[in-house]
C-alpha atoms as a PDB file:
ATOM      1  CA  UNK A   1       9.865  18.228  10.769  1.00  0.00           C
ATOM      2  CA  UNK A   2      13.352  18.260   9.971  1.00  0.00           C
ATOM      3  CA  UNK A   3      13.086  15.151   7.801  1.00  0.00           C
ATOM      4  CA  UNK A   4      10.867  17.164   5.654  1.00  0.00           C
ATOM      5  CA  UNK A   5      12.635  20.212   5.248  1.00  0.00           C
ATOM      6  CA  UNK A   6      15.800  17.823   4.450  1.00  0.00           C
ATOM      7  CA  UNK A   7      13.713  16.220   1.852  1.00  0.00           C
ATOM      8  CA  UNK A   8      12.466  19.867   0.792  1.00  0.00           C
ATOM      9  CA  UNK A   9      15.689  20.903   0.336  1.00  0.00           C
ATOM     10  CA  UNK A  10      16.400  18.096  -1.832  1.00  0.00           C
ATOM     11  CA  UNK A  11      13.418  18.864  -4.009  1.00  0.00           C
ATOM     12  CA  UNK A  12      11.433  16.074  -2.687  1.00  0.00           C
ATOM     13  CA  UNK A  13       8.193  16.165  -0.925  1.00  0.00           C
ATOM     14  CA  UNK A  14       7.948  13.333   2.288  1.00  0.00           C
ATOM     15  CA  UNK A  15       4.455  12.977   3.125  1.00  0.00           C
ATOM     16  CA  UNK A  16       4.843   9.909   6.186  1.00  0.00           C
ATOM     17  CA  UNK A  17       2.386   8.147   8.141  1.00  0.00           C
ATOM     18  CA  UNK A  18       1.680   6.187  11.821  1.00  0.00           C
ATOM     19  CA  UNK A  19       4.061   3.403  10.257  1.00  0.00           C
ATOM     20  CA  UNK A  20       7.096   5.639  10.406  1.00  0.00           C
ATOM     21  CA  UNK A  21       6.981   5.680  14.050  1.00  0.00           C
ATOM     22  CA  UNK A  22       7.079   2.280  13.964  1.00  0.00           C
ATOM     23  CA  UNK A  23      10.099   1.903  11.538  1.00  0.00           C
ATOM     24  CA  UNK A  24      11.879   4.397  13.644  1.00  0.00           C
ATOM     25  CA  UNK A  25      11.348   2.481  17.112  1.00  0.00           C
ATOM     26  CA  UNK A  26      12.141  -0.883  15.372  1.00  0.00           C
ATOM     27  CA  UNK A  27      15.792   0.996  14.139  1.00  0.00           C
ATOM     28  CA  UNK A  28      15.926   2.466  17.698  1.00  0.00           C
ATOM     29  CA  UNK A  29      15.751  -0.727  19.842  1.00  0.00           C
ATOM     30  CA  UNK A  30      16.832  -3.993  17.253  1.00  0.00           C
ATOM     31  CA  UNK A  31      18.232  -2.631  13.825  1.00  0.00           C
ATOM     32  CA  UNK A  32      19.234  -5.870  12.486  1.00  0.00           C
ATOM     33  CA  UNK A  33      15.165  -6.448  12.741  1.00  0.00           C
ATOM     34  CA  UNK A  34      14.112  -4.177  10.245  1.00  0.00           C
ATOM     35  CA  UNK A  35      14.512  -5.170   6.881  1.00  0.00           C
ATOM     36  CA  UNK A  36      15.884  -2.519   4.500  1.00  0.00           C
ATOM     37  CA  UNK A  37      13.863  -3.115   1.978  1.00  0.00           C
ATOM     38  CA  UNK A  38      10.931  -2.682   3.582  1.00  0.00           C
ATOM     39  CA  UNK A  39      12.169   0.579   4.770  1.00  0.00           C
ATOM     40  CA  UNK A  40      13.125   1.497   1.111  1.00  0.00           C
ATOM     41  CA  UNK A  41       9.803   0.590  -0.396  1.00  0.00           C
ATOM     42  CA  UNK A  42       8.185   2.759   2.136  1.00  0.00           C
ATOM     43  CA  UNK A  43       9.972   5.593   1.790  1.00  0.00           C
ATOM     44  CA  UNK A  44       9.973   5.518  -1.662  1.00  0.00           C
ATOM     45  CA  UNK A  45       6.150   4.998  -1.507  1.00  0.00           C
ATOM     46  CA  UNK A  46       5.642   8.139   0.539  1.00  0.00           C
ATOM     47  CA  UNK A  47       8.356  10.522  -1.264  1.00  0.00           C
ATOM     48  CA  UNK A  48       7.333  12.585  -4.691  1.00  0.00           C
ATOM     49  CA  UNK A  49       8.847  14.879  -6.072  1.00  0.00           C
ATOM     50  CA  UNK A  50       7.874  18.900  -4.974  1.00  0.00           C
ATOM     51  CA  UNK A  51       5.549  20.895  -6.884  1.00  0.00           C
ATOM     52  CA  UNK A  52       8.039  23.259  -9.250  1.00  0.00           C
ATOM     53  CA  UNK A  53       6.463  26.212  -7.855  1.00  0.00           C
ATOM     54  CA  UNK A  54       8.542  25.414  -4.682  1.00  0.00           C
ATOM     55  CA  UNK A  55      11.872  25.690  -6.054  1.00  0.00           C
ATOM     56  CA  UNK A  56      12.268  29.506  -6.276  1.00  0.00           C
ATOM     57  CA  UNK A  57      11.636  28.879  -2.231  1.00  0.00           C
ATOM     58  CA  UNK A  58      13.966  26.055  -1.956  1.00  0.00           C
ATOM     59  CA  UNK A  59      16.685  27.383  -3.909  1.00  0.00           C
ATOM     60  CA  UNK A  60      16.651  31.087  -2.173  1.00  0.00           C
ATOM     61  CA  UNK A  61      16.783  28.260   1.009  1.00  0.00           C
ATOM     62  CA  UNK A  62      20.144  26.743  -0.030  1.00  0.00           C
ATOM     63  CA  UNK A  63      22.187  30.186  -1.463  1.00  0.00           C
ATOM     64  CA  UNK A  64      21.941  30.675   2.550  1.00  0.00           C
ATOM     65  CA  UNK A  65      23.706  27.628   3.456  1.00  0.00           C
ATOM     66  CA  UNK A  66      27.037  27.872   3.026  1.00  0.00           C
ATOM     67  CA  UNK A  67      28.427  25.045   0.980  1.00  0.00           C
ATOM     68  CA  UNK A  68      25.530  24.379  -1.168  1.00  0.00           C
ATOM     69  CA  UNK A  69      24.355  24.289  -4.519  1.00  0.00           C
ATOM     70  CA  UNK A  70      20.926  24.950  -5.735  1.00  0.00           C
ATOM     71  CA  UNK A  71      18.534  21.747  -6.501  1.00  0.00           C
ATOM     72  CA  UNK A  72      19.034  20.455 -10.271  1.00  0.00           C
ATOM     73  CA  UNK A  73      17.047  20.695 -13.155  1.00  0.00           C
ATOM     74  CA  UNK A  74      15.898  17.235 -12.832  1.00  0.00           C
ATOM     75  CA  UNK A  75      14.658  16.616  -9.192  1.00  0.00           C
ATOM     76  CA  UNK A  76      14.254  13.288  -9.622  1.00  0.00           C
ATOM     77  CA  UNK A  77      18.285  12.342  -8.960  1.00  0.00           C
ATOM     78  CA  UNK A  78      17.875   9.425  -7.181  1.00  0.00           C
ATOM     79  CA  UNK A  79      19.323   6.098  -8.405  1.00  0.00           C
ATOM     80  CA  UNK A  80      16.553   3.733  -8.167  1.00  0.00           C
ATOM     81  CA  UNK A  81      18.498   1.327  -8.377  1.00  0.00           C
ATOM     82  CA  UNK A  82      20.951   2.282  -5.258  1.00  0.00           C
ATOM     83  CA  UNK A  83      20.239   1.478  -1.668  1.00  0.00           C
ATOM     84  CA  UNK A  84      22.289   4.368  -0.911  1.00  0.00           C
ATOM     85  CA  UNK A  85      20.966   7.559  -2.524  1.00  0.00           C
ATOM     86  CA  UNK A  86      23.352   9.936  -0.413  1.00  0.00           C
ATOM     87  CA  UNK A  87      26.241   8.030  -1.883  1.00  0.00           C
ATOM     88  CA  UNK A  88      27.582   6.794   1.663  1.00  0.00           C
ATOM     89  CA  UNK A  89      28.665   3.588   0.037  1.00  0.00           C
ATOM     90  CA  UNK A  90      31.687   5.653  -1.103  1.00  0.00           C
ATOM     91  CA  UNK A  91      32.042   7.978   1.745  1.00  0.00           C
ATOM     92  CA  UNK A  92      35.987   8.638   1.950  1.00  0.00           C
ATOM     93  CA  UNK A  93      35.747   8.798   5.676  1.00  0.00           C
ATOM     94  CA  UNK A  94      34.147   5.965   6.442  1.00  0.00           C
ATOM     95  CA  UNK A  95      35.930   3.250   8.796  1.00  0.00           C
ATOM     96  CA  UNK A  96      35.838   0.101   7.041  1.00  0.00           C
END
């Protein structure tokens, strides 16, 4: 559930199935097993953006976190082209 609200929150809608589970053990017990683009495809095939009649919802949601901003115009931020759409690749506080 908390998957989905992060998704929610992010004006996306993740609508998973049985093969998540097994994506999830596979990460859980060999990581270097699963192959990330597998992953990606799937969760790209099973993400959408939310309905717009969601947003007044979403965005009352985040003005109650502190530290947020309310979801963009455009819900559909995500760089298809980046493995990374949470921009971790240039996380300042990551050990390298």
């Amino acid at each position: 559930m908390s998957t989905r609200i992060f998704y929610a929150l992010n004006g996306r809608r993740f609508d998973y199935d049985r093969e998540v589970k097994e994506i999830l053990k596979a990460l859980a017990t060999d990581e270097g097993s699963v192959d990330e683009d597998d992953v990606i495809e799937y969760l790209r095939a099973h993400t959408e953006p939310l309905a717009p009649e969601y947003e007044a919802t979403i965005n009352l949601w985040l003005t109650r976190i502190e530290g947020t901003d309310q979801l963009p115009a455009d819900h559909d931020t995500v760089d298809q082209e980046s493995h990374e759409p949470n921009d971790y690749d240039d996380d300042p506080h990551r050990e390298e």
